[in-house]
N, C-alpha and C. Protein backbone atom coordinates (compact mmCIF):
# COMPACT_ATOMS: atom_id res chain seq x y z
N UNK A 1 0.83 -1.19 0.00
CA UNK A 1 0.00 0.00 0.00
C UNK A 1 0.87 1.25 0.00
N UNK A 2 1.97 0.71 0.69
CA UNK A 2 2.84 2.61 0.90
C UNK A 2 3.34 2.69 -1.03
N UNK A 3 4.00 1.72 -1.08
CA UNK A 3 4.39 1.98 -2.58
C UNK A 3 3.65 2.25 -3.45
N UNK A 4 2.10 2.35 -3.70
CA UNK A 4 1.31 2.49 -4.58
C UNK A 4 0.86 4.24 -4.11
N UNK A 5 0.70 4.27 -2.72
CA UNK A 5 0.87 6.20 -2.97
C UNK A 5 2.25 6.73 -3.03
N UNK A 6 3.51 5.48 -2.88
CA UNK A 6 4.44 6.95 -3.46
C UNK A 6 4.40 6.62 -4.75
N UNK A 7 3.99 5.69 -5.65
CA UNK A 7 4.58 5.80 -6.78
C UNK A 7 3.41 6.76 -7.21
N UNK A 8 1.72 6.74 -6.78
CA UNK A 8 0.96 7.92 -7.17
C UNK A 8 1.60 9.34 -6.61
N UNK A 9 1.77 9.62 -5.76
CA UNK A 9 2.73 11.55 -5.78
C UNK A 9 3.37 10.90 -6.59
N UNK A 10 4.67 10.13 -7.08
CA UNK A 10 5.51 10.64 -7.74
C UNK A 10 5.01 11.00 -9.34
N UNK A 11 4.19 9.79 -9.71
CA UNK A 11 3.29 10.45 -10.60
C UNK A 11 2.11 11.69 -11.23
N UNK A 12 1.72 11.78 -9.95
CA UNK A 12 1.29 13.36 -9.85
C UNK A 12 2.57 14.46 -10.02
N UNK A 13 3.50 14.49 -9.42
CA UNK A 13 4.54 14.96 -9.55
C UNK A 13 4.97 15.66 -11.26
N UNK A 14 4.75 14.46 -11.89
CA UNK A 14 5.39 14.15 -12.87
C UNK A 14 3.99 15.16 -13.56
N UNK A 15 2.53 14.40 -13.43
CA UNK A 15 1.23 15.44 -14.07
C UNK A 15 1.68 16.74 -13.75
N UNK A 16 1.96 17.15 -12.45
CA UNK A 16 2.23 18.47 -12.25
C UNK A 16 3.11 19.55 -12.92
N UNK A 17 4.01 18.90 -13.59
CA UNK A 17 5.02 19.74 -14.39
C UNK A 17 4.30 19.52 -15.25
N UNK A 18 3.78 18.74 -16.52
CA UNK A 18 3.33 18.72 -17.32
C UNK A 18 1.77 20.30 -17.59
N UNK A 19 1.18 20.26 -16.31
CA UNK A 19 0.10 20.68 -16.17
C UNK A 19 0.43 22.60 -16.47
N UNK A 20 1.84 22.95 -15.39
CA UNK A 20 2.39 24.02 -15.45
C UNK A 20 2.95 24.15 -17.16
N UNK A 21 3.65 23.61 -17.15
CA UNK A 21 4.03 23.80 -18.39
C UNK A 21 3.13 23.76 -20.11
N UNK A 22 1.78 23.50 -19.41
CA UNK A 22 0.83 23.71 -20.26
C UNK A 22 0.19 24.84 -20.02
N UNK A 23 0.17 25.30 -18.81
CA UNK A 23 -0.60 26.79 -18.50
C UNK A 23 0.28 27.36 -19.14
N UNK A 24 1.58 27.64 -19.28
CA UNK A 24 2.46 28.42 -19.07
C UNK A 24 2.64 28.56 -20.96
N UNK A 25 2.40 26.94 -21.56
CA UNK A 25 2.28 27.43 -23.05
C UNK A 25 1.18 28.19 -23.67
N UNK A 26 -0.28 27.92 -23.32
CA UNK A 26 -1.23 28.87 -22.92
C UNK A 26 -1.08 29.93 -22.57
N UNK A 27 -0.85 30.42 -21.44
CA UNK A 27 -0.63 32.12 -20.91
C UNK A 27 0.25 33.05 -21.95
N UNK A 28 1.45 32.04 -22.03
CA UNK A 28 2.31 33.05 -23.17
C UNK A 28 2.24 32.79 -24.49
N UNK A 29 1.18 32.03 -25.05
CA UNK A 29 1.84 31.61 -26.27
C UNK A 29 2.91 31.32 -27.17
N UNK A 30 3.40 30.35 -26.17
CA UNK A 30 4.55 29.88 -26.52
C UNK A 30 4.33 29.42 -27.86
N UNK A 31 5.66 29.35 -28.98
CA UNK A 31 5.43 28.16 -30.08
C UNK A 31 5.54 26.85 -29.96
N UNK A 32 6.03 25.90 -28.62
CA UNK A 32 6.64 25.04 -28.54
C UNK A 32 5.79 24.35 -27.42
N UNK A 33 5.88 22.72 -28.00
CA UNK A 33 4.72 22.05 -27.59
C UNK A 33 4.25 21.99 -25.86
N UNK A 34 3.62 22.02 -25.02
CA UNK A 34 3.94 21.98 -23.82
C UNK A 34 4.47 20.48 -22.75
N UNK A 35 4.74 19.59 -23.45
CA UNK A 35 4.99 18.19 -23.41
C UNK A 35 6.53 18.69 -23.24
N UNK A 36 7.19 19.47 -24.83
CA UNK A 36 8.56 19.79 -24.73
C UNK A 36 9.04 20.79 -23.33
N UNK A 37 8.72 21.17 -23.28
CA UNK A 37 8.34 22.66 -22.44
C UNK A 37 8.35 22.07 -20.89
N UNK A 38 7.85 21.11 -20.57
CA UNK A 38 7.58 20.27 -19.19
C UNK A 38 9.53 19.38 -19.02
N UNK A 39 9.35 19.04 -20.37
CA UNK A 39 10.39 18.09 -20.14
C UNK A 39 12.14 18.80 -19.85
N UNK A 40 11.78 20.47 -20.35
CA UNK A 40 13.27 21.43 -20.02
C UNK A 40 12.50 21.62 -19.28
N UNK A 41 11.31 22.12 -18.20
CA UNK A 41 11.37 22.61 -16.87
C UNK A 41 11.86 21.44 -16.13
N UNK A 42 11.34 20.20 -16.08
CA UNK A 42 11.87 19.00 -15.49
C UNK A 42 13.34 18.84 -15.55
N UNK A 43 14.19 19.11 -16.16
CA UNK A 43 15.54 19.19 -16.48
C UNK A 43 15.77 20.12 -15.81
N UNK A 44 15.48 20.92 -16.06
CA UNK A 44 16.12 22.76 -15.40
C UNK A 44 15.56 21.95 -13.61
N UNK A 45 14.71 21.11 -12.97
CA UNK A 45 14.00 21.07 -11.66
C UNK A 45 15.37 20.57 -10.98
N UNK A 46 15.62 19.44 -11.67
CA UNK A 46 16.32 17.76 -11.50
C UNK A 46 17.93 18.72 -11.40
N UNK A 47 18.46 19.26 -12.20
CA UNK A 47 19.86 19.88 -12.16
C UNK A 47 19.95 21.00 -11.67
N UNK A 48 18.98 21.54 -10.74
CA UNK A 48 19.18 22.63 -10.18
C UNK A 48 18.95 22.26 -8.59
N UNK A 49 18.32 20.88 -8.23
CA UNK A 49 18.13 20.02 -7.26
C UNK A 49 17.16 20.69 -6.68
N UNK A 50 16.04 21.09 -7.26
CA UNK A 50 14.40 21.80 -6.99
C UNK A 50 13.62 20.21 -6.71
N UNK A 51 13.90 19.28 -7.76
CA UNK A 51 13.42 18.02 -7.59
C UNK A 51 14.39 16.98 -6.93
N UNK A 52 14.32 16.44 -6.44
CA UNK A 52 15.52 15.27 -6.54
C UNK A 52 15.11 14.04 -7.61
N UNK A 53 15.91 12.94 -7.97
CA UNK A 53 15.45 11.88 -8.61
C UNK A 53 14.50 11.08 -7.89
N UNK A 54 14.87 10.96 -6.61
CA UNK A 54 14.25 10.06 -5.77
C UNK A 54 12.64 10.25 -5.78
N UNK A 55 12.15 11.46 -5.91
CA UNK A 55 10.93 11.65 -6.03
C UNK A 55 10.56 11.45 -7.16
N UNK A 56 10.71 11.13 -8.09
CA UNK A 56 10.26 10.90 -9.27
C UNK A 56 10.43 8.99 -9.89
N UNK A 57 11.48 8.99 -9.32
CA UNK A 57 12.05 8.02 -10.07
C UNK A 57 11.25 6.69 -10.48
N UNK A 58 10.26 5.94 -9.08
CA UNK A 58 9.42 5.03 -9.57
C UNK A 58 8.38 5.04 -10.56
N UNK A 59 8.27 6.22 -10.89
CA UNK A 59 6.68 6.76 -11.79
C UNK A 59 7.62 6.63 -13.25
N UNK A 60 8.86 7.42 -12.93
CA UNK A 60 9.72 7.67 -14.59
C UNK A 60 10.41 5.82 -14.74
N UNK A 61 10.32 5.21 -14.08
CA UNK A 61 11.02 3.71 -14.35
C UNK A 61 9.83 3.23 -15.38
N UNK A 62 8.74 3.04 -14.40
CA UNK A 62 7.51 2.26 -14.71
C UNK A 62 7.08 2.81 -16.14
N UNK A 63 6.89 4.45 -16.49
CA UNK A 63 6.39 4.82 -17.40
C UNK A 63 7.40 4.44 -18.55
N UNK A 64 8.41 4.55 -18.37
CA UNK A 64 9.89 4.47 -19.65
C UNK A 64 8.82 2.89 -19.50
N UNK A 65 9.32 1.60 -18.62
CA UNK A 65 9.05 0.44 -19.11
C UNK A 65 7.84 0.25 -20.54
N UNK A 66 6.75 1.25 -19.90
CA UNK A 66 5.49 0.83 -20.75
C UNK A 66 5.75 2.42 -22.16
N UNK A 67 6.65 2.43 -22.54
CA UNK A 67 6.44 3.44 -23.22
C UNK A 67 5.80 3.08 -24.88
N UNK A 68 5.88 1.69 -25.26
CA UNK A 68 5.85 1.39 -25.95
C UNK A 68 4.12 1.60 -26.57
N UNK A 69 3.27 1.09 -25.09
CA UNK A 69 2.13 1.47 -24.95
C UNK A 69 1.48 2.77 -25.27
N UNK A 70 1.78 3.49 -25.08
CA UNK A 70 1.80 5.15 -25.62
C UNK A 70 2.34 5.38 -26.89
N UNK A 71 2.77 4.68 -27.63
CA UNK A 71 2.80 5.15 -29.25
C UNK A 71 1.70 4.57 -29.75
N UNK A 72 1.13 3.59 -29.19
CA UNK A 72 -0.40 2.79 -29.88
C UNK A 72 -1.00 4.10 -30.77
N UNK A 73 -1.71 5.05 -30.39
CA UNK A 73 -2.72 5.39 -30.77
C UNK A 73 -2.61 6.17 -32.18
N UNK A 74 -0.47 6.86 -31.72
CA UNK A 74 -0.11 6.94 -33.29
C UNK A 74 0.02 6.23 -34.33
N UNK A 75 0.32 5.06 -34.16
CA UNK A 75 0.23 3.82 -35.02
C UNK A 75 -0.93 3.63 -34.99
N UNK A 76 -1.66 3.62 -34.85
CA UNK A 76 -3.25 3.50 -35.36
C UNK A 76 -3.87 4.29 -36.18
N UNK A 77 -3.44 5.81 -35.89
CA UNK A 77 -3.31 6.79 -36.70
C UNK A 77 -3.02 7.05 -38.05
N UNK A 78 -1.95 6.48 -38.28
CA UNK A 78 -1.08 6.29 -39.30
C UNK A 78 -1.84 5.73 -40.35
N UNK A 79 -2.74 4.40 -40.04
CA UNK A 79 -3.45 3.64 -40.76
C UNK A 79 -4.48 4.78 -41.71
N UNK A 80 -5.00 5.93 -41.40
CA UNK A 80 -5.44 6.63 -42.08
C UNK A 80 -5.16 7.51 -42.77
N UNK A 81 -3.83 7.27 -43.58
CA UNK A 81 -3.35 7.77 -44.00
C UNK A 81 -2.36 6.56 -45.16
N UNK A 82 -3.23 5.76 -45.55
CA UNK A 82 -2.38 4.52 -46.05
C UNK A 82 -2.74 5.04 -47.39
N UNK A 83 -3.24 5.50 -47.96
CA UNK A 83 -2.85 6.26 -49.50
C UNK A 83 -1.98 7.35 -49.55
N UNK A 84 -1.84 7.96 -48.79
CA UNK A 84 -0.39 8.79 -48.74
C UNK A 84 0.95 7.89 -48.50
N UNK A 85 0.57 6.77 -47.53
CA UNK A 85 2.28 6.21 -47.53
C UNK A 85 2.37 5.42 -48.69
N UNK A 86 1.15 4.99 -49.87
CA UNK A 86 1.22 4.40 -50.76
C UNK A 86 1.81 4.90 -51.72
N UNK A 87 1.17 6.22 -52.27
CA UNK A 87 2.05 7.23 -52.79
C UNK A 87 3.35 7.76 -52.85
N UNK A 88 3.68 8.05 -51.64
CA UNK A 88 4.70 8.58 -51.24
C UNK A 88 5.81 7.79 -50.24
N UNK A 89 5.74 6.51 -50.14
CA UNK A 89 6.06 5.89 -48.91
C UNK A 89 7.53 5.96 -49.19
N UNK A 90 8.24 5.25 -50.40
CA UNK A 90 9.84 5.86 -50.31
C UNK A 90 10.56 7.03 -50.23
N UNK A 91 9.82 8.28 -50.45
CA UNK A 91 9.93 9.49 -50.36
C UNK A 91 9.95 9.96 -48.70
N UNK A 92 9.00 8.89 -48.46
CA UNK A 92 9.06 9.30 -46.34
C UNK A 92 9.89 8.66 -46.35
N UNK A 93 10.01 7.69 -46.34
CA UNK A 93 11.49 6.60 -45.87
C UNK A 93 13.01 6.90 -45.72
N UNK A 94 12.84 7.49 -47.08
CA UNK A 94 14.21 8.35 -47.51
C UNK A 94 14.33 9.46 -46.33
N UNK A 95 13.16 10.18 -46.78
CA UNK A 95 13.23 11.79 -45.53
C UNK A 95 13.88 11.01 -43.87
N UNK A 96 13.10 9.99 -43.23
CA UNK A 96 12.97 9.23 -42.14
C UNK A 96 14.60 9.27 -41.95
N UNK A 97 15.64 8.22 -42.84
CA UNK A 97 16.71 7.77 -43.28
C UNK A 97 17.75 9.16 -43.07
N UNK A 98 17.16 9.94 -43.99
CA UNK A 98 18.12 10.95 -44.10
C UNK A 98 18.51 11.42 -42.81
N UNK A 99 16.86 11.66 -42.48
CA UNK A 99 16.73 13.19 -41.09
C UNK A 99 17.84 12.31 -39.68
N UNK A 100 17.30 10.90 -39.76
CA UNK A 100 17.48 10.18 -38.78
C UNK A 100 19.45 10.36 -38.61
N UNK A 101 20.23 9.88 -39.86
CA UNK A 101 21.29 10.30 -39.98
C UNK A 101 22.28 11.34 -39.88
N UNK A 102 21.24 12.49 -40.05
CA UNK A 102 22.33 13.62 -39.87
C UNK A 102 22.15 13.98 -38.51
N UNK A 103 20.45 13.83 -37.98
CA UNK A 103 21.01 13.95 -36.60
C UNK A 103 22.18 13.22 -35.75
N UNK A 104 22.04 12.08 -35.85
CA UNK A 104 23.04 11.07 -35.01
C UNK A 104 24.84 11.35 -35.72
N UNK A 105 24.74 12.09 -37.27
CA UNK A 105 26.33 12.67 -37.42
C UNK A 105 26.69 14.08 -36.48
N UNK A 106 25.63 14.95 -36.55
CA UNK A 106 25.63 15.93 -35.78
C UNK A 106 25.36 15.37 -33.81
N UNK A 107 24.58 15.20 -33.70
CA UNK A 107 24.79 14.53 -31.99
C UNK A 107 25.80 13.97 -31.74
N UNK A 108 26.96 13.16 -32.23
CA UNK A 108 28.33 12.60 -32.27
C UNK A 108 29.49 13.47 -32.19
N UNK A 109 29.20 14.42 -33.25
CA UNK A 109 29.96 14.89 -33.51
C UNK A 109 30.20 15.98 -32.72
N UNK A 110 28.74 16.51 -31.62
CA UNK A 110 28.83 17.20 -31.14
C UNK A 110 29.56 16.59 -30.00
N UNK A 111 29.10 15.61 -29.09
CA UNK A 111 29.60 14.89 -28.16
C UNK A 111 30.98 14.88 -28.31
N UNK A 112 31.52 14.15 -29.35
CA UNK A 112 32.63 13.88 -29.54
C UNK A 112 33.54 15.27 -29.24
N UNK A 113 33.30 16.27 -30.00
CA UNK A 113 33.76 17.58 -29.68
C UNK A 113 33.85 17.91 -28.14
N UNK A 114 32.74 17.86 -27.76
CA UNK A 114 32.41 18.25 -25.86
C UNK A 114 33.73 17.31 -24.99
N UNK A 115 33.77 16.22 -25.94
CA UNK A 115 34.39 15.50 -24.60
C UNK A 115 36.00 15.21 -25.40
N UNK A 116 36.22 15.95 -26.28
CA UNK A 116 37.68 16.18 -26.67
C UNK A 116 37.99 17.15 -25.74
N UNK A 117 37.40 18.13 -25.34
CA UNK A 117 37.39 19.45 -24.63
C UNK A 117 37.64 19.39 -23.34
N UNK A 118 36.78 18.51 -22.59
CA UNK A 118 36.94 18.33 -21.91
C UNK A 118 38.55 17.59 -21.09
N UNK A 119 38.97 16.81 -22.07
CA UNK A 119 40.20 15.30 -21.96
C UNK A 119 41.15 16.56 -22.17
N UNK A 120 40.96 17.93 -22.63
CA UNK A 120 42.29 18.15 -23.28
C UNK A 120 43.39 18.65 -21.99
N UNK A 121 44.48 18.60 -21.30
CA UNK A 121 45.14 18.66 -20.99
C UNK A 121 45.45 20.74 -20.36
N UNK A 122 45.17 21.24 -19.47
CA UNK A 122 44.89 21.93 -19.16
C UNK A 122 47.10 23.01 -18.61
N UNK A 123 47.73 23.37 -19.51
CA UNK A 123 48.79 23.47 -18.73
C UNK A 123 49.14 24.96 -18.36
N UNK A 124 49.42 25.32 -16.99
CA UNK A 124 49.55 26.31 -16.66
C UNK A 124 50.81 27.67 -16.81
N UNK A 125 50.91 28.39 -16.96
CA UNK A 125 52.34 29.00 -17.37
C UNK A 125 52.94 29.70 -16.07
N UNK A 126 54.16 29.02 -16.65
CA UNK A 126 55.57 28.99 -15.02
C UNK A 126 55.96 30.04 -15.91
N UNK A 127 56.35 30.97 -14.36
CA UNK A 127 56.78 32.21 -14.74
C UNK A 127 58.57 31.49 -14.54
N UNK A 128 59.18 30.75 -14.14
CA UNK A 128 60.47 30.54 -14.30
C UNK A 128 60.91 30.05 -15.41
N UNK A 129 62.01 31.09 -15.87
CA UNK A 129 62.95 30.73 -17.36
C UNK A 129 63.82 29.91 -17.36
């Protein structure tokens, strides 16, 4: 019983940023989705130690496990739209292929950069000749 209300707060927890960060795309008219918007306030919460992990963490385990469950309804979606992927389906594929690639050359490459930067050897200057 105790674990089923913490994992509900931690899940409320979790509604709760979501909920703000939907007022907050509302109030200002933001351009940017409020799902995205929840997930940098949640970031900005977690690394600024406003949240800790610990409060969250059983709700974010369980939900990652079933995430798969939550794309259902787009894949179902999709189905109405089966004369467009008929049409056009190697043309998405390609786009899919492409987009998918340059992100992961660019995310690498960025990484890779960050953590050359980091490794590089830091040397200080001796004032003795």
């Amino acid at each position: 019983m105790k674990n089923t209300i913490l994992f509900l707060a931690q899940l409320f927890v979790i509604w709760l940023i979501y909920i703000i960060s939907d007022y907050a795309v509302t109030l200002l008219h933001l351009p940017i989705p409020a799902s995205v918007l929840g997930i940098i306030f949640l970031y900005i919460c977690l690394s600024s130690k406003i949240i800790k992990l610990s409060y969250i963490e059983k709700a974010v385990v369980f939900l990652n496990n079933h995430l798969a469950f939550f794309f259902l309804p787009y894949a179902v979606g999709l189905m109405s739209y089966a004369g467009l992927i008929k049409a056009s389906g190697f043309q998405l594929i390609g786009m899919i292929i492409l987009s998918t690639l340059i992100g992961l050359l660019v995310s690498s490459g960025l990484s890779q950069a960050m953590t050359k930067k980091e490794e590089e050897p830091r040397y200080e200057r001796s004032n003795s000749l």
